[in-house]
Every structure is written in structure tokens, then in C-alpha cells.
N, C-alpha and C. Protein backbone atom coordinates (compact mmCIF):
# COMPACT_ATOMS: atom_id res chain seq x y z
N UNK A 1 0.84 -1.16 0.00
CA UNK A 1 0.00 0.00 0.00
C UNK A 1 0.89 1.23 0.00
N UNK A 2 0.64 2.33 -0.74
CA UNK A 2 1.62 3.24 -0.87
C UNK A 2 0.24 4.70 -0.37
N UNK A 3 1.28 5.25 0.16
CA UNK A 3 0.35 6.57 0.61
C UNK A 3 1.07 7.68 -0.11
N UNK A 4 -0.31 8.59 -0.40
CA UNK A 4 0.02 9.60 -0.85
C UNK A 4 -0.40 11.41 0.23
N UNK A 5 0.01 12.28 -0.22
CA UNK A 5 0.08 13.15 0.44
C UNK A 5 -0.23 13.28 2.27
N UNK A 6 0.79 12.75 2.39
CA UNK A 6 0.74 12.51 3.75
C UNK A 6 2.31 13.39 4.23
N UNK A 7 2.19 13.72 5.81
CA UNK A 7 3.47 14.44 5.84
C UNK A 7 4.21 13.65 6.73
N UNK A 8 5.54 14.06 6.85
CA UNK A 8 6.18 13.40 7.51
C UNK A 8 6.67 12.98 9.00
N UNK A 9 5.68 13.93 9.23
CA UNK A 9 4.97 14.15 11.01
C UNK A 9 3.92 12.83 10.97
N UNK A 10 3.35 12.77 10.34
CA UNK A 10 2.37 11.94 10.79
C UNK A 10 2.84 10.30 10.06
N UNK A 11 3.64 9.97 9.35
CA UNK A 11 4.20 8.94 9.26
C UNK A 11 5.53 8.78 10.31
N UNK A 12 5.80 9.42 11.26
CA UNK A 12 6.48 8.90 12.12
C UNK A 12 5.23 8.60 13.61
N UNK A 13 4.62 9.16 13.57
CA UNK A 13 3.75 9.10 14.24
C UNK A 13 3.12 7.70 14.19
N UNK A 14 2.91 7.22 13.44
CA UNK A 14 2.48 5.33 12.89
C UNK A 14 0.89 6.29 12.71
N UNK A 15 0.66 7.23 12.06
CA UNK A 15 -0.59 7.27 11.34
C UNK A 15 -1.10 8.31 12.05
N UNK A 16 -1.13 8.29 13.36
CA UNK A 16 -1.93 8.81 14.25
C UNK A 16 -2.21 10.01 14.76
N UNK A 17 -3.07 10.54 14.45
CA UNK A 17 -3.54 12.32 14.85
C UNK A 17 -2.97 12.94 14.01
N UNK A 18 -2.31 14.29 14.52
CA UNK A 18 -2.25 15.30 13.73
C UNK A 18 -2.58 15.86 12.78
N UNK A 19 -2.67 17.74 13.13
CA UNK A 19 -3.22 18.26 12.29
C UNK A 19 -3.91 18.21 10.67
N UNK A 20 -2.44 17.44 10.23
CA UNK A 20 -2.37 17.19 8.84
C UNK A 20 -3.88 16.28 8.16
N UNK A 21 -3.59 15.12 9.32
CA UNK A 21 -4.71 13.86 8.93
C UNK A 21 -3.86 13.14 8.22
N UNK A 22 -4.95 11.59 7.85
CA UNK A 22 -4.16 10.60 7.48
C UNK A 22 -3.80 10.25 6.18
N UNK A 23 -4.30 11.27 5.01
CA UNK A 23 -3.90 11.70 3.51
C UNK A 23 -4.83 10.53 3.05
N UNK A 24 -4.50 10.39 1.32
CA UNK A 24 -4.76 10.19 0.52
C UNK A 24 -4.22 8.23 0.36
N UNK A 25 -4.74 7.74 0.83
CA UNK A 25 -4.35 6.52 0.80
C UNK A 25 -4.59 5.61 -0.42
N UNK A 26 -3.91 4.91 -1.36
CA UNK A 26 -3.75 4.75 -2.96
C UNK A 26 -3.53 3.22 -2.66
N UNK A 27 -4.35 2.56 -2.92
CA UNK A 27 -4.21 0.47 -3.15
C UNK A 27 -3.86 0.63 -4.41
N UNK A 28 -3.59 -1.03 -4.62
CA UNK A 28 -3.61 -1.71 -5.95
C UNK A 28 -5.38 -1.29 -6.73
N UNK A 29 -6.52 -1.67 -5.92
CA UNK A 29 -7.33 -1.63 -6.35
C UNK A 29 -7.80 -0.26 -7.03
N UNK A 30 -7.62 0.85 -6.44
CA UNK A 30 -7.72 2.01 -6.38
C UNK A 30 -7.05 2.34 -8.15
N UNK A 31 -5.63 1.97 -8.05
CA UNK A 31 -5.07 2.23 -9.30
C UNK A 31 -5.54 1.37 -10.83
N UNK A 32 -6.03 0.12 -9.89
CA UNK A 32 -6.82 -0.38 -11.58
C UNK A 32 -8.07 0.13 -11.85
N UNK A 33 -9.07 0.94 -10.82
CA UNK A 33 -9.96 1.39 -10.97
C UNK A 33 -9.59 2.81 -11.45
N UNK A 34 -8.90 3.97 -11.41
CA UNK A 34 -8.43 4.70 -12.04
C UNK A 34 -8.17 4.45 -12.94
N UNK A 35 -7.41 3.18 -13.75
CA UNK A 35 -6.35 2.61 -15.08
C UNK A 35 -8.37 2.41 -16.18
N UNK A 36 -8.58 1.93 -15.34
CA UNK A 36 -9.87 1.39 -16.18
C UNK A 36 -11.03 2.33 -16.38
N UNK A 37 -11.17 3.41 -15.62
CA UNK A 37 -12.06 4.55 -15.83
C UNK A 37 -11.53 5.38 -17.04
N UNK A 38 -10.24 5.05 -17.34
CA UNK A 38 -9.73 5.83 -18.33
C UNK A 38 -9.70 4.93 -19.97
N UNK A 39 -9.57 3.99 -19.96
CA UNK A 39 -9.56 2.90 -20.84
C UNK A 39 -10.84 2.31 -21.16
N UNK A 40 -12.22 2.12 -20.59
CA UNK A 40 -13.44 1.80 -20.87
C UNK A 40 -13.80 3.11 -21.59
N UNK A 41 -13.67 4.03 -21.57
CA UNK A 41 -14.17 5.19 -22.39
C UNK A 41 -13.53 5.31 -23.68
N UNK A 42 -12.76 5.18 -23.77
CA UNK A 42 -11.77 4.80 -24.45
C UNK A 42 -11.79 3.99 -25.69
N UNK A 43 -12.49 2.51 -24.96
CA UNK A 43 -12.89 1.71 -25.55
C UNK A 43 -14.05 1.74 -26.49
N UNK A 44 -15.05 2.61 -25.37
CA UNK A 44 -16.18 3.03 -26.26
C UNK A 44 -16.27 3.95 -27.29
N UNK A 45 -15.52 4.82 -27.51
CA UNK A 45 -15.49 5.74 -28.61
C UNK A 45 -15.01 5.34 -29.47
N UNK A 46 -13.53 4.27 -29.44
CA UNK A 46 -13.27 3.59 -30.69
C UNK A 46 -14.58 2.49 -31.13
N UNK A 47 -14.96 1.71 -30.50
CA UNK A 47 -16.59 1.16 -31.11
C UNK A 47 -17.28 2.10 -31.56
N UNK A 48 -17.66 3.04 -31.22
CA UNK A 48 -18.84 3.81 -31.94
C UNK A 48 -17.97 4.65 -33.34
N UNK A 49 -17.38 4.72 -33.00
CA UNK A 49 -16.44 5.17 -34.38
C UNK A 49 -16.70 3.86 -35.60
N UNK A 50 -16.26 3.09 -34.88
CA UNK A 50 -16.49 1.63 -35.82
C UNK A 50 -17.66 1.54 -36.13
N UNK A 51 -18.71 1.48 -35.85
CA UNK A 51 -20.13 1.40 -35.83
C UNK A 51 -20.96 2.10 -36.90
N UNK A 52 -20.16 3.85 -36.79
CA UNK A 52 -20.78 4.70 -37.75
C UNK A 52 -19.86 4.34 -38.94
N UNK A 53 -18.64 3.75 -38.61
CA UNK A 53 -18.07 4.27 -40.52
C UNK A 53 -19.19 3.00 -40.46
N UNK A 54 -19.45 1.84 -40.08
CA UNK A 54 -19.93 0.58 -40.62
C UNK A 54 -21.55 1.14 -41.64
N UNK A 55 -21.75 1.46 -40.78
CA UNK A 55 -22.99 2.23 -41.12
C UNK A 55 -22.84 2.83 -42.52
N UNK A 56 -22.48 4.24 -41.98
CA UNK A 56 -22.22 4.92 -43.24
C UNK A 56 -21.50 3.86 -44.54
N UNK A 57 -21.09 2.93 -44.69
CA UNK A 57 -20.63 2.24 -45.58
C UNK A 57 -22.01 1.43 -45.94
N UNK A 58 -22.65 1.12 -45.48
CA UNK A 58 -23.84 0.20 -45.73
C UNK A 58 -24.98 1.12 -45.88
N UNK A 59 -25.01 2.31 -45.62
CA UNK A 59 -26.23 2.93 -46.12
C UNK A 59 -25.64 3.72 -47.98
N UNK A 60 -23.78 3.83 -47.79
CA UNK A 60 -23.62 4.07 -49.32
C UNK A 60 -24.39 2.85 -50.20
N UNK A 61 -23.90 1.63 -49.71
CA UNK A 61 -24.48 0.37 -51.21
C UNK A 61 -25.54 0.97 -51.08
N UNK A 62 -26.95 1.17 -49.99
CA UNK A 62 -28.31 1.27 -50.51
C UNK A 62 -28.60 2.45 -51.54
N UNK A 63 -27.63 3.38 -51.60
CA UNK A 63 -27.72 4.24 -52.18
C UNK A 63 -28.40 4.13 -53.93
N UNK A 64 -27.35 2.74 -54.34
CA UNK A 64 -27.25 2.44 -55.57
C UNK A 64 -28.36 1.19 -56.19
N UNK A 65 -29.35 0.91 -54.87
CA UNK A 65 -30.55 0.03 -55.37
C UNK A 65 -30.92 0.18 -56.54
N UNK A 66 -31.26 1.66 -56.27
CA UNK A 66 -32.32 2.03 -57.50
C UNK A 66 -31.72 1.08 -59.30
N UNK A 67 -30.63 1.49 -59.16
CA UNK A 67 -29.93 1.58 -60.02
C UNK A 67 -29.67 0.10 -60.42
N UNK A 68 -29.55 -1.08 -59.27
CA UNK A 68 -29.13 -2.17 -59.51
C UNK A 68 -30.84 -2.62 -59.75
N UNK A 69 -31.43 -2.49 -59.02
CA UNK A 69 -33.08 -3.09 -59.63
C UNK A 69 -33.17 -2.86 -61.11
N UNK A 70 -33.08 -1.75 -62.01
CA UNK A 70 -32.88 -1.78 -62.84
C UNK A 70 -31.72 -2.20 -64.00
N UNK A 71 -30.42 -2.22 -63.21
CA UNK A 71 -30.11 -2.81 -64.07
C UNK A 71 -29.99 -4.74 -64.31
N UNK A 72 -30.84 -5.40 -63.01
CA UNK A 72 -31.11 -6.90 -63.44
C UNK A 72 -32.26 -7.07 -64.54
N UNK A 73 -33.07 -5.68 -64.56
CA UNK A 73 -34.08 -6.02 -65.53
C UNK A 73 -33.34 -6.14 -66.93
N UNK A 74 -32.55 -5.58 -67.63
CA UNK A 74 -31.72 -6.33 -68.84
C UNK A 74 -31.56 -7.30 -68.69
N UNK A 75 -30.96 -7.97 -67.91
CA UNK A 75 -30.21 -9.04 -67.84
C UNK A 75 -31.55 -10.31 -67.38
N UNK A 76 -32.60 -10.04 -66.83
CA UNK A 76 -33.36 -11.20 -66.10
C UNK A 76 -35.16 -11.38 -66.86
N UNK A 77 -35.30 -9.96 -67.48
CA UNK A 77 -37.02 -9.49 -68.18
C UNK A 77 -36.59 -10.31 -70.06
N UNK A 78 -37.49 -10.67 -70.02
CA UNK A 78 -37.69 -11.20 -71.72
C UNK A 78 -38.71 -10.17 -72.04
N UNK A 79 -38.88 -9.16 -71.46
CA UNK A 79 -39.19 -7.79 -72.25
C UNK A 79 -37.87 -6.82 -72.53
N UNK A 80 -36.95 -7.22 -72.32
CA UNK A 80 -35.70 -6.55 -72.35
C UNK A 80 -34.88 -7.28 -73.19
N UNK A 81 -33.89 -7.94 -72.64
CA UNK A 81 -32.95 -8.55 -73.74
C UNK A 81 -32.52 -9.91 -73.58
N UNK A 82 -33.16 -11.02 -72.31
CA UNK A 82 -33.08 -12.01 -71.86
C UNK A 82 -33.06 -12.66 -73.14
N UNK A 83 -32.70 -14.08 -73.23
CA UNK A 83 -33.35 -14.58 -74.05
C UNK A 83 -34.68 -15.67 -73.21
N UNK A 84 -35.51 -16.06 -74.07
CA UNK A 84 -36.50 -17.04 -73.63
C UNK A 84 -36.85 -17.72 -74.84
N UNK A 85 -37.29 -19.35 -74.34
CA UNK A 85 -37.40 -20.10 -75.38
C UNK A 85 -39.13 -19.75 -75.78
N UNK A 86 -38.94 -19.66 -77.32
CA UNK A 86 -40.78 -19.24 -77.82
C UNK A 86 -41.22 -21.04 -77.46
N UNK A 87 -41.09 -21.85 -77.66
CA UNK A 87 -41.70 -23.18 -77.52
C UNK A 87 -42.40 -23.78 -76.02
N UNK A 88 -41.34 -23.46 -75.27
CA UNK A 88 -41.57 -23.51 -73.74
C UNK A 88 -42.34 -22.17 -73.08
N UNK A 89 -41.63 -21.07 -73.11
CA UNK A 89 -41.83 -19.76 -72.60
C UNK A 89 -40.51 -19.37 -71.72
N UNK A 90 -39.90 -20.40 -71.33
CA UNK A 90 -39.09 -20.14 -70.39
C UNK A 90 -38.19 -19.18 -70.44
N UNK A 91 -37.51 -18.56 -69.45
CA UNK A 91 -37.01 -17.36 -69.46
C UNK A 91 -35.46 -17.22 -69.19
N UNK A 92 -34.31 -17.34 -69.39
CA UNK A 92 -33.20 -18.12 -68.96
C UNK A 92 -32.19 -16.38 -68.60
N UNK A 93 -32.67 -15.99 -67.84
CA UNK A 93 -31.63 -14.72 -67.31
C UNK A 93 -30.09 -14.98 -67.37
N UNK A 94 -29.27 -14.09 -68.02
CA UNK A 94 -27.74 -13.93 -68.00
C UNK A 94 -27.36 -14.28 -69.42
N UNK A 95 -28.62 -14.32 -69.96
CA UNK A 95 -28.46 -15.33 -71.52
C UNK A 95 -28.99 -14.28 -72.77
N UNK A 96 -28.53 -13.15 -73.24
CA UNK A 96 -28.77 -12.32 -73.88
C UNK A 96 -28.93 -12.60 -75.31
N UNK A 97 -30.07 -12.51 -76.03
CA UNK A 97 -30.83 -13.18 -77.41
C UNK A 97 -30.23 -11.13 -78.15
N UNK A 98 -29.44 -12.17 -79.03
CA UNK A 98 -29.00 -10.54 -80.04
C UNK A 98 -30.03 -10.05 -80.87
N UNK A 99 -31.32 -11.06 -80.96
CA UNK A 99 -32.53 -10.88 -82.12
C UNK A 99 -33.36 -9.17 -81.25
N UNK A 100 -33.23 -9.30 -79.57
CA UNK A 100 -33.65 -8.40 -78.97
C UNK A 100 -32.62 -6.97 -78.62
N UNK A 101 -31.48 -7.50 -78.64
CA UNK A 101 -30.63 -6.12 -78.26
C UNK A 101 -30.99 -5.12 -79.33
N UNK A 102 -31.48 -4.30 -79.29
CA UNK A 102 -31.73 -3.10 -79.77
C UNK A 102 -32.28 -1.69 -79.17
N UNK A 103 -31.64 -0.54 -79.95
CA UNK A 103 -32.50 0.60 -79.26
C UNK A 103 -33.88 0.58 -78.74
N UNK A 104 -34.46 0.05 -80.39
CA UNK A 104 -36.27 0.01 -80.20
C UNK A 104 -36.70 -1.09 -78.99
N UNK A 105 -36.04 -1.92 -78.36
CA UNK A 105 -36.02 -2.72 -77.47
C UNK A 105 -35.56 -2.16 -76.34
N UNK A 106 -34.64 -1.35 -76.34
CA UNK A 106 -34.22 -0.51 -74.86
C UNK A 106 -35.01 0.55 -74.78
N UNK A 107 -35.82 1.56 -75.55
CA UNK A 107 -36.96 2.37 -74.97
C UNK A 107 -37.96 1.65 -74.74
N UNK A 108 -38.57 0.73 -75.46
CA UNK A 108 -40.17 -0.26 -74.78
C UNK A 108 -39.41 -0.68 -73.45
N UNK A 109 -38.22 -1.33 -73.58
CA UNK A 109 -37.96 -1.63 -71.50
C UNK A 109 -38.15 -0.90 -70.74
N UNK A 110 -37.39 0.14 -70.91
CA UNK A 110 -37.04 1.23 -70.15
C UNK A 110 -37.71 2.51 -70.79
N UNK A 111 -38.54 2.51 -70.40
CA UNK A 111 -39.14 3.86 -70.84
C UNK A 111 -39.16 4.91 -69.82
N UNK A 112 -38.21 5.52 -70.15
CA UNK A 112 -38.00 6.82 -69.09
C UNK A 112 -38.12 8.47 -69.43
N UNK A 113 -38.71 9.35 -69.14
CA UNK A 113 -38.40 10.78 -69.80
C UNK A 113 -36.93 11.01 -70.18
N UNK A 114 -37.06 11.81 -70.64
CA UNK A 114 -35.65 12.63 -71.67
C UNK A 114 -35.07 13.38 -70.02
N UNK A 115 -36.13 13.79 -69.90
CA UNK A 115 -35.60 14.69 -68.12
C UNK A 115 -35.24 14.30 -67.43
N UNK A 116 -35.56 13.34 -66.73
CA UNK A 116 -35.14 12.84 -65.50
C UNK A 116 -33.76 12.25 -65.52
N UNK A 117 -33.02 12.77 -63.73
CA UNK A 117 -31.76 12.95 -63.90
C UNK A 117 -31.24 11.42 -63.52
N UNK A 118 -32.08 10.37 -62.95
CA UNK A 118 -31.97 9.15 -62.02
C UNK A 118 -31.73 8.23 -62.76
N UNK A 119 -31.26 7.10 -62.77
CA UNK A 119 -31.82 5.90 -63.74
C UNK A 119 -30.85 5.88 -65.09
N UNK A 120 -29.38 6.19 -65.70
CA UNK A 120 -29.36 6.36 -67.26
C UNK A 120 -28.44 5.43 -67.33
N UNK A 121 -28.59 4.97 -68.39
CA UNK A 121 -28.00 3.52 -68.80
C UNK A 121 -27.26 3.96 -70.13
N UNK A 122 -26.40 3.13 -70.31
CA UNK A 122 -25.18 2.76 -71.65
C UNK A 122 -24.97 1.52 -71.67
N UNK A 123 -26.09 0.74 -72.40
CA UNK A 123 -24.87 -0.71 -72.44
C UNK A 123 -24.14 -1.50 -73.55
N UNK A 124 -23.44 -2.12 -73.62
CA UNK A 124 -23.13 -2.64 -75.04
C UNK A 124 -22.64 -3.78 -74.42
N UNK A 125 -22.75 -4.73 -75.48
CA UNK A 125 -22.65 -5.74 -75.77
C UNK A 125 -21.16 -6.52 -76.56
N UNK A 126 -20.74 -7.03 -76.06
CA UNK A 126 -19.51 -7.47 -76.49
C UNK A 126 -19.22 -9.53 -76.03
N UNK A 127 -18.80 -10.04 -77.51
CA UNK A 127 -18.38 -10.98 -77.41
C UNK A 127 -17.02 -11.66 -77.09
N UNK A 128 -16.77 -12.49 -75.59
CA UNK A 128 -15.31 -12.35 -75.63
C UNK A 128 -14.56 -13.29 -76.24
N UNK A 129 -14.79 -14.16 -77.13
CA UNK A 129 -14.14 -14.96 -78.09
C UNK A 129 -13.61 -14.48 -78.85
N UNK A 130 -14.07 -12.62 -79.57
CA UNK A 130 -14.12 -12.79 -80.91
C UNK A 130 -13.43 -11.54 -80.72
N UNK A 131 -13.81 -10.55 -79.24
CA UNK A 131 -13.70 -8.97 -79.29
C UNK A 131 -14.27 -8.20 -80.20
N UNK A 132 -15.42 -8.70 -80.65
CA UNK A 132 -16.31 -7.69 -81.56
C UNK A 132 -17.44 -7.39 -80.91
N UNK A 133 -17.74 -5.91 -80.74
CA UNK A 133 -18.78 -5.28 -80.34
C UNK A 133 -20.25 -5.72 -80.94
N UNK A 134 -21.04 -6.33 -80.14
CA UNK A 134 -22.24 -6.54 -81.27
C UNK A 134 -22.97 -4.97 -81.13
N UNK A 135 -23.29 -4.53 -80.24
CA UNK A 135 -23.67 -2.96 -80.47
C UNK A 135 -23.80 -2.10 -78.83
N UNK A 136 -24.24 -1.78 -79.52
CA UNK A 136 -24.22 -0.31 -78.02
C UNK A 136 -26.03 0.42 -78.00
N UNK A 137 -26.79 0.39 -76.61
CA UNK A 137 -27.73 0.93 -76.84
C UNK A 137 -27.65 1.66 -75.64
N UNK A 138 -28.94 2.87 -75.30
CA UNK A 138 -28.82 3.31 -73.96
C UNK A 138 -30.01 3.94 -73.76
N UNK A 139 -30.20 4.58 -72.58
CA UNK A 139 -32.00 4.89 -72.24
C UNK A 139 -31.90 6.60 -72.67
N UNK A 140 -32.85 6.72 -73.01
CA UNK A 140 -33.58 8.24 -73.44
C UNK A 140 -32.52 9.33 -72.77
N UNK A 141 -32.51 9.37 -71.39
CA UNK A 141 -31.98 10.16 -70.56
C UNK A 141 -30.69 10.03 -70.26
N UNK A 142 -29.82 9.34 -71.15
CA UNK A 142 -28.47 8.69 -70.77
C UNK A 142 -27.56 10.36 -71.12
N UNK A 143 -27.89 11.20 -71.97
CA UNK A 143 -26.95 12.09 -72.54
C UNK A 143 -27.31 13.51 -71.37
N UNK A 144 -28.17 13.55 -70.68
CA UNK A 144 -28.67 14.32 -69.67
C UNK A 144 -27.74 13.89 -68.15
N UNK A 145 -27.70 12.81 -68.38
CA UNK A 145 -26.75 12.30 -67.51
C UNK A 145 -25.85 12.53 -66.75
N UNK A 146 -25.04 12.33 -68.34
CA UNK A 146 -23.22 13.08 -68.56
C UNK A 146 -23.17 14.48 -68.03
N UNK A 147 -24.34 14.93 -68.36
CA UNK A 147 -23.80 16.21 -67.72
C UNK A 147 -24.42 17.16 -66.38
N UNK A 148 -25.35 16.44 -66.01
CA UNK A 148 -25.75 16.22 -64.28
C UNK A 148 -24.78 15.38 -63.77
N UNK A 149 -24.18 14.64 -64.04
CA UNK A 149 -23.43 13.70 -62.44
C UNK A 149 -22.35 13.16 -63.42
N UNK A 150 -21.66 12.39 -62.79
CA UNK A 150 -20.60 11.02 -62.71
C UNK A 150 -21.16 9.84 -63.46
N UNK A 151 -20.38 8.90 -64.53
CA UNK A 151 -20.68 7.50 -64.44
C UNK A 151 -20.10 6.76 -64.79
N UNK A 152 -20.61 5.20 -64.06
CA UNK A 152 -19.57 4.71 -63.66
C UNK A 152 -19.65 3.11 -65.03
N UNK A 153 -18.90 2.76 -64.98
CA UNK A 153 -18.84 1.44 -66.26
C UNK A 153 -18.22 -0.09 -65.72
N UNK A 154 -19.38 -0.41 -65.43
CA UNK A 154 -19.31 -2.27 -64.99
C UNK A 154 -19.27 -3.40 -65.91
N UNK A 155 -18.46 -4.15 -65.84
CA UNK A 155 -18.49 -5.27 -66.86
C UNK A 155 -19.51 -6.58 -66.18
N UNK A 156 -20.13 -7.38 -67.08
CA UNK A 156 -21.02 -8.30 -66.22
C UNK A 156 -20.69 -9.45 -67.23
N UNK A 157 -20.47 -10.33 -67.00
CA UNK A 157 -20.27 -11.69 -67.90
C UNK A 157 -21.64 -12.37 -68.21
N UNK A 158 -21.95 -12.58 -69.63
CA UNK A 158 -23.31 -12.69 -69.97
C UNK A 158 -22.73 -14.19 -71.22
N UNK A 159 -23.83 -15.07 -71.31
CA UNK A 159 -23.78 -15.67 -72.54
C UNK A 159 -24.67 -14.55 -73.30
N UNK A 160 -23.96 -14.95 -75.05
CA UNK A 160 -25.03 -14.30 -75.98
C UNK A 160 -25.44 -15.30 -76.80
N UNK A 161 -27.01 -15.33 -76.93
CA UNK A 161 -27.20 -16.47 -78.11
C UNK A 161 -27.50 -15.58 -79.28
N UNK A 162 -26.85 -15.72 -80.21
CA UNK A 162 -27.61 -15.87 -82.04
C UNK A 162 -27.40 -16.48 -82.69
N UNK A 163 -28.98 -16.85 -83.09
CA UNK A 163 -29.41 -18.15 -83.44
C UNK A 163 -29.06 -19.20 -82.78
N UNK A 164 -28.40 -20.35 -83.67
CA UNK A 164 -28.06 -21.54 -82.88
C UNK A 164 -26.99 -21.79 -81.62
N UNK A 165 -26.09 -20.41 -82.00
CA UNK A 165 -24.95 -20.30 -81.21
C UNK A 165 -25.17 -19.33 -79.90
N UNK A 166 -24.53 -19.94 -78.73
CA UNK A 166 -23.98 -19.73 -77.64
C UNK A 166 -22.54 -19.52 -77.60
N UNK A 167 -21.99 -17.86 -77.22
CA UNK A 167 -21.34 -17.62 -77.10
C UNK A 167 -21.26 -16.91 -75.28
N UNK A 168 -19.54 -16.38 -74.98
CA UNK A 168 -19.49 -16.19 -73.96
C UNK A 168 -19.55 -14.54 -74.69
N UNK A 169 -19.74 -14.05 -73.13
CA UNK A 169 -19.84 -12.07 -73.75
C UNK A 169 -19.79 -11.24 -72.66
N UNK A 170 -19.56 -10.02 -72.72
CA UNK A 170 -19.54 -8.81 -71.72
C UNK A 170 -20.13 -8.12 -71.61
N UNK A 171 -21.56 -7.48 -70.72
CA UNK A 171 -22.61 -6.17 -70.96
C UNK A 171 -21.71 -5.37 -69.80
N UNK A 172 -21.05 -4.65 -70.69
CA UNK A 172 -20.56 -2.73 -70.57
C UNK A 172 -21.51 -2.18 -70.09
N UNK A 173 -21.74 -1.82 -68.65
CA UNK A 173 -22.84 -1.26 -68.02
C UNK A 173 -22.82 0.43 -67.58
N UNK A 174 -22.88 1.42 -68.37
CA UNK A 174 -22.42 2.34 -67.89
C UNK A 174 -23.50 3.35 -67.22
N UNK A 175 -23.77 3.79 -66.26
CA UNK A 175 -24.61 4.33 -65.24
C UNK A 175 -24.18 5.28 -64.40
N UNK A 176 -25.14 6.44 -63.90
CA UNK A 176 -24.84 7.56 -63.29
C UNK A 176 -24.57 6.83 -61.81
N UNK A 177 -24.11 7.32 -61.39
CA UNK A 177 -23.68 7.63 -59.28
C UNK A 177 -23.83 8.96 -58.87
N UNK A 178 -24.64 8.61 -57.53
CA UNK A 178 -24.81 9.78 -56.98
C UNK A 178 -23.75 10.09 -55.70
């Protein structure tokens, strides 16, 4: 046990009386309870620090829903550019029919105003066997875009069928960020 502010009158004394009194008496316990009043706070501000970037990082992805809901509809709607078998009906998402990639096929999907700043698409189509572009289409509002915001260009690995053939391919996804 170590004492603190105590004088030296009253430690010859073995503790007892004087004016002074018997000071500030300091344990082991005393000092881990000091050590730890300083270190639990401590502790907690680095967690909540952690907590909000976590946050703030997970409310950025929701940011970009909008954007990803629409862009599975290319890739998953046989009103868009899926392919689907006419015999069955079936609908085979990731499997892009070149008979549908077209402009006149990307405004009936996506039919969006010329105005609106949300939502603008660029995609093209590319085969990677061959490196030939089969084409490039994009939504109404894609050139309004460019010059409201940022965008950004994702590659997505797609089969393409035409006609009988199945090939492997790339949809060039290019889209605003907010």
C-alpha cells in the first residue's frame, strides 16, 4: 500500500492524529480502478467510431438500389434482352438473345423521360471470343446524364445467343452515381 500526500509528522507518528490527517491513501485496487475509468471510455469511442463508418458504408451500397433493380431487368425481363425459349416460354436470365438487343427494345424496357436525372444507362454488348462489339444501346436520358453527375462502367459476364450459337460475352454497363 503506498500513501500519498501525507506528511512526515504523521508517518512517524504510525498514522496517528495530527493536524495534517491521514492523507490520501492509494491500493492496488484504487489504481486499476483509475487505469480502467480511463480505458473503458476509451474503448467506447473507438466502437462507436467503428459502428458509424460501418454504417455509413452500408447505407452508401443502398444508395445504388435504385440503379441495380434496374439494371437486373436487362439481364433477367424477356421484355428486355433475356433470351427465352418461344416453344416452352421459359425465361433463362444472364443469356442475352441478339434478335432483342436493340434501341427500339431498350426504350419499350425502359421507358424513361428525356428529363429525368436518375436511372441512365449505356450498355453494349460485347463478345469475348471474338472482341467484336455486337452494339451499343442506352435509355432516353443517358446524354442528360453526362452532364448532371458522374458514371460509372461495370463489366457483367453474360452468354449471348444468335441463333443456334452460344457464345461467352460482356454487358458494358455504364450508369450515373450519386
Amino acid at each position: 500500500m503506498r500513501k500519498l500526500f501525507k506528511s512526515k509528522r504523521a508517518q512517524d507518528e504510525g498514522g496517528e492524529g495530527g493536524d495534517e490527517g491521514e492523507g490520501l491513501v492509494m491500493t492496488h485496487e484504487w489504481s486499476l480502478v483509475v487505469i480502467l475509468s480511463i480505458v473503458i471510455p476509451l474503448i467506447a469511442m473507438v466502437f462507436a467510431m467503428f459502428v458509424t463508418g460501418y454504417q455509413f458504408q452500408e447505407n452508401s451500397f443502398l444508395g445504388d438500389s435504385e440503379n441495380t433493380v434496374i439494371r437486373s431487368r436487362f439481364f433477367d425481363s424477356p421484355q428486355c434482352f433475356a433470351y427465352s425459349d418461344e416453344t416452352t416460354g421459359r425465361v433463362y436470365p444472364g443469356i442475352i438473345d441478339t434478335a432483342k438487343f436493340s434501341q427500339k427494345r431498350m426504350d419499350a424496357c425502359y421507358d424513361v423521360p428525356e428529363n429525368y436525372i436518375s436511372g441512365c444507362f449505356r450498355i453494349e454488348l460485347k463478345n469475348i471470343d471474338t472482341s467484336q462489339s455486337i452494339g451499343t444501346v442506352e435509355s432516353k436520358n443517358f446524354g442528360r446524364c453526362l452532364v448532371s453527375g458522374s458514371v460509372k462502367k461495370e463489366p457483367y459476364n453474360v452468354l449471348i445467343k444468335s441463333g443456334n450459337d452460344l457464345n461467352a460475352g460482356v454487358m458494358l454497363v455504364e450508369s450515373n452515381t450519386k
